[in-house]
Each structure stands twice: as structure tokens, then as C-alpha cells.
PDB file of N, CA and C in Angstrom:
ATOM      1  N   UNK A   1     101.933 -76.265  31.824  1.00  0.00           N
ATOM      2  CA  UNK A   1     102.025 -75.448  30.634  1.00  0.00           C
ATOM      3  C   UNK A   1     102.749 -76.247  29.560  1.00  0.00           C
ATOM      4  N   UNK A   2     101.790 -76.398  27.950  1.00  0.00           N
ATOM      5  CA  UNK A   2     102.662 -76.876  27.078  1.00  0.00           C
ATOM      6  C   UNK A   2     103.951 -76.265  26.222  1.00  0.00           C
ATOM      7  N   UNK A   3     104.580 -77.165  26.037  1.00  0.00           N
ATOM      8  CA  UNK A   3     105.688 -76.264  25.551  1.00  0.00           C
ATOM      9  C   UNK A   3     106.627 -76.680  24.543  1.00  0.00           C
ATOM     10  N   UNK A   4     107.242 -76.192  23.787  1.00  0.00           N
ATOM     11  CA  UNK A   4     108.104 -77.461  22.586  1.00  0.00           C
ATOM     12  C   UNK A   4     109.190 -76.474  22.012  1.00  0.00           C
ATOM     13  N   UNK A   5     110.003 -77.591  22.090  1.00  0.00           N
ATOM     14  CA  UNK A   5     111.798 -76.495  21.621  1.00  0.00           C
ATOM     15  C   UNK A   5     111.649 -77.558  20.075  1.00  0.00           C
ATOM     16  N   UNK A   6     111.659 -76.651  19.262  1.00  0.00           N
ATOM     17  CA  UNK A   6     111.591 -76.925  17.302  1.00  0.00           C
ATOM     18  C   UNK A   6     113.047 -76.657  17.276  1.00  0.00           C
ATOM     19  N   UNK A   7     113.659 -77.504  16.847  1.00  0.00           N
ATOM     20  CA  UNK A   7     114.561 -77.721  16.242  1.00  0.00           C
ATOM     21  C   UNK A   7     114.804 -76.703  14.751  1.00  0.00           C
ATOM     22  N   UNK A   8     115.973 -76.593  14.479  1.00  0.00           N
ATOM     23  CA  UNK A   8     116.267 -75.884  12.984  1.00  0.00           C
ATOM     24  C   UNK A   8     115.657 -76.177  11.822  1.00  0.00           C
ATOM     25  N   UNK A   9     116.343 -78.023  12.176  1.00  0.00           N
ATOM     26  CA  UNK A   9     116.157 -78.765  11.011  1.00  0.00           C
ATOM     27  C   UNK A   9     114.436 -79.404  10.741  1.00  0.00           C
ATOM     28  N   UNK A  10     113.861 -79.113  12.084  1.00  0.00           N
ATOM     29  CA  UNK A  10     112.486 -79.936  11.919  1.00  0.00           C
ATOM     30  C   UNK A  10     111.088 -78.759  11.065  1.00  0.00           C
ATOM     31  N   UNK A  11     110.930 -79.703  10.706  1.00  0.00           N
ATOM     32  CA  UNK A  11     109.281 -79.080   9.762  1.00  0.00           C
ATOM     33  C   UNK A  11     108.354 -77.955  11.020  1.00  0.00           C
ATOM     34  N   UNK A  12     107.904 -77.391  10.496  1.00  0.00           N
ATOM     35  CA  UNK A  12     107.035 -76.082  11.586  1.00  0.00           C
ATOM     36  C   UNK A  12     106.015 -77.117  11.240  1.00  0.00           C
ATOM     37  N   UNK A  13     105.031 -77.849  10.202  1.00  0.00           N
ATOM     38  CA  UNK A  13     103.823 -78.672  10.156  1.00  0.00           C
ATOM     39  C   UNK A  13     103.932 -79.754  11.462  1.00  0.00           C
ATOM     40  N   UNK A  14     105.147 -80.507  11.615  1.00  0.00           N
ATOM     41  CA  UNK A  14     105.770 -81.696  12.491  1.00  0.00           C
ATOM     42  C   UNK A  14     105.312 -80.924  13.850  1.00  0.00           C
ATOM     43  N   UNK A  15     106.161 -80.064  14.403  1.00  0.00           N
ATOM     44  CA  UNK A  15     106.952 -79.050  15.862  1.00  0.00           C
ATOM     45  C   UNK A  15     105.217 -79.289  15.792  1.00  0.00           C
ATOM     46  N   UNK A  16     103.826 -78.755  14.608  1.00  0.00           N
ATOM     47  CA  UNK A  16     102.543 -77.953  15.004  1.00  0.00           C
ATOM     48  C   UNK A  16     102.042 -79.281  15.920  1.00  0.00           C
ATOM     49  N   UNK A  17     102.188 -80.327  14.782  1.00  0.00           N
ATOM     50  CA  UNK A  17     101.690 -81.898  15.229  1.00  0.00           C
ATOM     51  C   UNK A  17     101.478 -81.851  16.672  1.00  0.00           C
ATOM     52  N   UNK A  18     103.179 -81.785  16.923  1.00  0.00           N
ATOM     53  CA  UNK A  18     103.270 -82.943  18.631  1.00  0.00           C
ATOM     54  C   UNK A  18     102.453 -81.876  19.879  1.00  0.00           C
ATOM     55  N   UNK A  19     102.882 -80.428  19.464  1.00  0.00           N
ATOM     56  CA  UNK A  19     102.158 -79.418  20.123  1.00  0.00           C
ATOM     57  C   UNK A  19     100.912 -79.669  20.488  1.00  0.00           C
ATOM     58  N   UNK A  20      99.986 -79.975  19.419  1.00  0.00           N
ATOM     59  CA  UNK A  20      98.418 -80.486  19.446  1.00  0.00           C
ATOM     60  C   UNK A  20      98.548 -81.309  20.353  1.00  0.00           C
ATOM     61  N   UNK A  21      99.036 -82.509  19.972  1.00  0.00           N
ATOM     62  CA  UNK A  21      99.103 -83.948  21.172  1.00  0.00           C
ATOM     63  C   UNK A  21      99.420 -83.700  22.203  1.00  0.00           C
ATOM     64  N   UNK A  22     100.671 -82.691  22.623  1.00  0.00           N
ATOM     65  CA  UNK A  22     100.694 -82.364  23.954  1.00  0.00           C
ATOM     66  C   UNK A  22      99.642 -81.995  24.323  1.00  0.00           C
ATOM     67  N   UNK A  23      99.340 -80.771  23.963  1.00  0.00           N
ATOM     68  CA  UNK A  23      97.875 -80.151  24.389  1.00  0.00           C
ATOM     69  C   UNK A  23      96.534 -81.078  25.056  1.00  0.00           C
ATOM     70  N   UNK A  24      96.720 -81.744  23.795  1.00  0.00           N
ATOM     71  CA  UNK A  24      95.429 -82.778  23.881  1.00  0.00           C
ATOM     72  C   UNK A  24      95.873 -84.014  25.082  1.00  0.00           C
ATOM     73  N   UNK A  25      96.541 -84.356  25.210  1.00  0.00           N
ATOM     74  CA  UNK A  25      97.317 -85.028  26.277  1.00  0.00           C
ATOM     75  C   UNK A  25      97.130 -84.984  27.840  1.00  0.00           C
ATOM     76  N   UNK A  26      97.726 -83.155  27.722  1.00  0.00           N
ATOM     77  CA  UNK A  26      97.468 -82.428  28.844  1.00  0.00           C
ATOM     78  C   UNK A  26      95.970 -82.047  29.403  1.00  0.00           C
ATOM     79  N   UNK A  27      95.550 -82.060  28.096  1.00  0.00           N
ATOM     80  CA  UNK A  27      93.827 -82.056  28.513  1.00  0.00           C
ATOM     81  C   UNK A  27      93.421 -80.353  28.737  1.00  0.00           C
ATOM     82  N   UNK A  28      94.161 -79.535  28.008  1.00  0.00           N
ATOM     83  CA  UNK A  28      94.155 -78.345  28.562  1.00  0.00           C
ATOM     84  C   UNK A  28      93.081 -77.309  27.608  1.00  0.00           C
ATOM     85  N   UNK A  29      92.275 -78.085  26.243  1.00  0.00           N
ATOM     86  CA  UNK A  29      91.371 -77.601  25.384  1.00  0.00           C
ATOM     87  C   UNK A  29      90.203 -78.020  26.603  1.00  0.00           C
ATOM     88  N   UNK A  30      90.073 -79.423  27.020  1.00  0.00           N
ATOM     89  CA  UNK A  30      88.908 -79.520  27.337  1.00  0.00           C
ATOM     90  C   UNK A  30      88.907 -78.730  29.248  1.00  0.00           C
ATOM     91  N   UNK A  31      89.832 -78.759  29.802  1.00  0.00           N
ATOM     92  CA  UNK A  31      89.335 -77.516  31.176  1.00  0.00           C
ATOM     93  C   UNK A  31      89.100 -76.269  30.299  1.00  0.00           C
ATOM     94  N   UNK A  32      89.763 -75.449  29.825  1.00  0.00           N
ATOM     95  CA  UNK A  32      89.278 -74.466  28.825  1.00  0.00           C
ATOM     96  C   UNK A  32      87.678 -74.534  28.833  1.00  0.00           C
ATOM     97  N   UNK A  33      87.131 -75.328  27.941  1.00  0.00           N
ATOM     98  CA  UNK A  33      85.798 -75.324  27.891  1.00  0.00           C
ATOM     99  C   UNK A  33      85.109 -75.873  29.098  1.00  0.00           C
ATOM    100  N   UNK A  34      85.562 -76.638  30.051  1.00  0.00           N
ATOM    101  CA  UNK A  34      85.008 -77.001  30.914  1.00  0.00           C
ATOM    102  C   UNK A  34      84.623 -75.536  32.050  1.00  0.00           C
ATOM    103  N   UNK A  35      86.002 -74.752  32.002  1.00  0.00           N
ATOM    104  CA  UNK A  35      85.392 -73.192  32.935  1.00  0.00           C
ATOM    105  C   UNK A  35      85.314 -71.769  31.935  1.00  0.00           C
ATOM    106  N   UNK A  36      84.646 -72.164  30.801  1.00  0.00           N
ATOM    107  CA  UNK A  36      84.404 -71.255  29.735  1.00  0.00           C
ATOM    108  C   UNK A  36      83.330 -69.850  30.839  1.00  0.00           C
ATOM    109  N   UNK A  37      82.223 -71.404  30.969  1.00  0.00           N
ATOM    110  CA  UNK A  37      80.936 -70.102  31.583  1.00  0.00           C
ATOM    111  C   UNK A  37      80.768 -70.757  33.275  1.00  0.00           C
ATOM    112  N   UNK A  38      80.817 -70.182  34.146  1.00  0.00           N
ATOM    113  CA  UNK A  38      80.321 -70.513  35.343  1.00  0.00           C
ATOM    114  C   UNK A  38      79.001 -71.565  35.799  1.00  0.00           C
ATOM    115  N   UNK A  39      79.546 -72.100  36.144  1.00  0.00           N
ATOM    116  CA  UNK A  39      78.645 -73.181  36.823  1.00  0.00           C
ATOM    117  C   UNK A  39      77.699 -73.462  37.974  1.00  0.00           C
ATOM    118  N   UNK A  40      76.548 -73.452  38.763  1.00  0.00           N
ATOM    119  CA  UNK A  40      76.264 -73.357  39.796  1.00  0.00           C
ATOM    120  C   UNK A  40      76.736 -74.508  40.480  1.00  0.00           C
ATOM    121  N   UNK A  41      77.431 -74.723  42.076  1.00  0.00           N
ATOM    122  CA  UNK A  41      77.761 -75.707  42.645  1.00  0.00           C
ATOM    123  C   UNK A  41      76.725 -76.896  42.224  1.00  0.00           C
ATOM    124  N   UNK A  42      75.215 -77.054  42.581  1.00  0.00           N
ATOM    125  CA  UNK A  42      74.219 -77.496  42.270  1.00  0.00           C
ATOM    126  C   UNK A  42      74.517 -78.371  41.006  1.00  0.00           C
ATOM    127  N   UNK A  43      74.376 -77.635  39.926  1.00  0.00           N
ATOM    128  CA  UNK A  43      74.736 -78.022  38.791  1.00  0.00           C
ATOM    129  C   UNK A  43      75.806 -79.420  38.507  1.00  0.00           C
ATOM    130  N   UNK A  44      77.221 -78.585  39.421  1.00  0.00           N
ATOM    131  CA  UNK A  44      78.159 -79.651  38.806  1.00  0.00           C
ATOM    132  C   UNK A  44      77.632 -80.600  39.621  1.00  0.00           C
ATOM    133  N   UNK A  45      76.995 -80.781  40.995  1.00  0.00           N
ATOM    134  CA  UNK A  45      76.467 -81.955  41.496  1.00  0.00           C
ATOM    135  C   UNK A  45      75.411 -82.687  40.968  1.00  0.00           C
ATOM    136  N   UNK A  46      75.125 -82.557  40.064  1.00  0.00           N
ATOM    137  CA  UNK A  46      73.769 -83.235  39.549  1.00  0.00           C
ATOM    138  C   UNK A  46      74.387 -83.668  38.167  1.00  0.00           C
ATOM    139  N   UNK A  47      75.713 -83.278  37.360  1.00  0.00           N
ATOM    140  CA  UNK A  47      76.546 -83.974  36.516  1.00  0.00           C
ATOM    141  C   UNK A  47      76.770 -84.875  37.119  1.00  0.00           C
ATOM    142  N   UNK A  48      77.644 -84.839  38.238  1.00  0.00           N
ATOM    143  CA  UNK A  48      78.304 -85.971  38.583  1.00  0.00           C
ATOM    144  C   UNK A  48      77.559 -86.987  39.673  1.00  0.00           C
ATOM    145  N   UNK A  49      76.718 -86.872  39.530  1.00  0.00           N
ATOM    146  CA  UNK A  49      75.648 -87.729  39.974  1.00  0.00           C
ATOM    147  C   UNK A  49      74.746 -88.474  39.213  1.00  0.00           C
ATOM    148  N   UNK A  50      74.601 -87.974  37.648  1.00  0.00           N
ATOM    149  CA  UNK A  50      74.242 -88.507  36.562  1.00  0.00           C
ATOM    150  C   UNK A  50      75.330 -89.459  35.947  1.00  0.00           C
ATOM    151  N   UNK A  51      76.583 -88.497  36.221  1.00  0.00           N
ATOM    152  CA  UNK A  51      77.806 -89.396  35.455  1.00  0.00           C
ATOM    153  C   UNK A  51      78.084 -90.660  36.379  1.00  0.00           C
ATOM    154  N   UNK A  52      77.945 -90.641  37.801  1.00  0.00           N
ATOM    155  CA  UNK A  52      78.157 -92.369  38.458  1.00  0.00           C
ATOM    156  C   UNK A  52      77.208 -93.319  37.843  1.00  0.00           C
ATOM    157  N   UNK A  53      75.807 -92.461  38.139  1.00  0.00           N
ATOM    158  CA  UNK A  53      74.470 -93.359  37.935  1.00  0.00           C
ATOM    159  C   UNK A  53      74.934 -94.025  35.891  1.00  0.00           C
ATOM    160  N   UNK A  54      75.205 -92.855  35.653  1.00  0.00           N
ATOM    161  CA  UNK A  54      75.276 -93.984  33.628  1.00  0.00           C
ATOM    162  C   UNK A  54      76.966 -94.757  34.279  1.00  0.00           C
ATOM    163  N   UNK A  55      77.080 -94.449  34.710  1.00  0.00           N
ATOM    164  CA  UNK A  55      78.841 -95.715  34.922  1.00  0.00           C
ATOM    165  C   UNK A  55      78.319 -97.060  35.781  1.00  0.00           C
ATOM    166  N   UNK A  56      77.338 -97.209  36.848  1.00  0.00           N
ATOM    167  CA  UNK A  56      77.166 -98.269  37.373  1.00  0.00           C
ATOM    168  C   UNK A  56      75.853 -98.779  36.422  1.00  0.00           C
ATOM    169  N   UNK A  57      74.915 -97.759  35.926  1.00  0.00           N
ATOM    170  CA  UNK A  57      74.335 -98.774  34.577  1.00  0.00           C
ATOM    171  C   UNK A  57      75.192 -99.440  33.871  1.00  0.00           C
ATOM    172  N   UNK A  58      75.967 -98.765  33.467  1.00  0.00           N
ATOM    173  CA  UNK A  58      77.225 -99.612  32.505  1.00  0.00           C
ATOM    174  C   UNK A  58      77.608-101.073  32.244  1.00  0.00           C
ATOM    175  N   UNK A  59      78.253-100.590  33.859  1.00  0.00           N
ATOM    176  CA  UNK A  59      78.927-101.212  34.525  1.00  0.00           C
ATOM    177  C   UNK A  59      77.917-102.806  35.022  1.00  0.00           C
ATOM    178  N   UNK A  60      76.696-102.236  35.447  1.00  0.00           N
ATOM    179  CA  UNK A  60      75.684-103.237  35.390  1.00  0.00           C
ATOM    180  C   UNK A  60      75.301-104.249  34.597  1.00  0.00           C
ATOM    181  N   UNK A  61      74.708-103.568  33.102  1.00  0.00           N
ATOM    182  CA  UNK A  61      74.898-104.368  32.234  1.00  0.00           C
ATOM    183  C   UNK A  61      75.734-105.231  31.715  1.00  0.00           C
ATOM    184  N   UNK A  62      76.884-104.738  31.828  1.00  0.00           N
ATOM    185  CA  UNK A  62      77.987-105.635  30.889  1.00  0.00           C
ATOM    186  C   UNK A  62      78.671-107.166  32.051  1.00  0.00           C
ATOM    187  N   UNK A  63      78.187-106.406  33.047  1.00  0.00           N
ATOM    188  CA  UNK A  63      78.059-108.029  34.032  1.00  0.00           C
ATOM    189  C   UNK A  63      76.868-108.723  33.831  1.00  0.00           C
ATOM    190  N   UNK A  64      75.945-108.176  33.610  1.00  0.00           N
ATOM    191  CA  UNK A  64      74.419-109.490  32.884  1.00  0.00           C
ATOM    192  C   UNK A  64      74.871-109.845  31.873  1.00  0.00           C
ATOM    193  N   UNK A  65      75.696-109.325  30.888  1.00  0.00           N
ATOM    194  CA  UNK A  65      75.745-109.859  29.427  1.00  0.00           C
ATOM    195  C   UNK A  65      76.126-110.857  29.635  1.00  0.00           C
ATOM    196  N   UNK A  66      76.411-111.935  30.356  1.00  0.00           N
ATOM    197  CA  UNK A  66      77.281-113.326  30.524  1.00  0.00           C
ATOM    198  C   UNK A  66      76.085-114.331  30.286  1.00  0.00           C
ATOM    199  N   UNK A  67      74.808-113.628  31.221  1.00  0.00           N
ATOM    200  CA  UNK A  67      74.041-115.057  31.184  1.00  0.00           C
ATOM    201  C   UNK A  67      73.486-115.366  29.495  1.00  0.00           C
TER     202      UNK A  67
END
């Protein structure tokens, strides 16, 4: 859980800043949207079976780029 002790003297625009960055940091916008709507098991297996397959293309290519 994010959380932030604002000071007296500090700006409420500043305290909004680092809040965001925590947030964004914590990664806690993107699970949010990640379990917005339900998923079928199926589903997330065929993401992450797409997501290895484009990482070892990647990953493939940029080891040919030498020759």
C-alpha cells in the first residue's frame, strides 16, 4: 500500500508528484487494469506464450545483428 507523510512546509503539487511515482513504481495502476475484467485461464496462457515467443524473437535477432 502507497503511502506519504506531507510535511507542513511542503507544496500539496510536490507530496501529489512523489505519490504518482510511488504508485507507478509500485506498479499498482497497471495490476488494477490488469484484474479490471476476468480472464479465462486459457487466455492468460496464450499471452504468455505469445509474450516468450516475441522475447526469444527478440532476443534472436539482436544476436544475428553481428554478422
Amino acid at each position: 500500500m502507497a503511502h506519504i507523510i506531507v510535511d507542513d512546509n511542503e507544496m500539496l503539487e510536490k507530496a501529489i508528484k512523489r505519490f504518482k511515482r510511488m504508485v507507478e513504481k509500485e506498479g499498482i495502476i497497471r495490476e488494477f487494469k490488469k484484474r479490471e475484467y476476468y480472464e479465462k485461464p486459457s487466455t492468460i496462457l496464450n499471452r504468455k506464450k505469445k509474450a516468450i515467443a516475441r522475447k526469444l524473437l527478440k532476443k534472436t535477432r539482436k544476436g544475428h545483428s553481428d554478422y
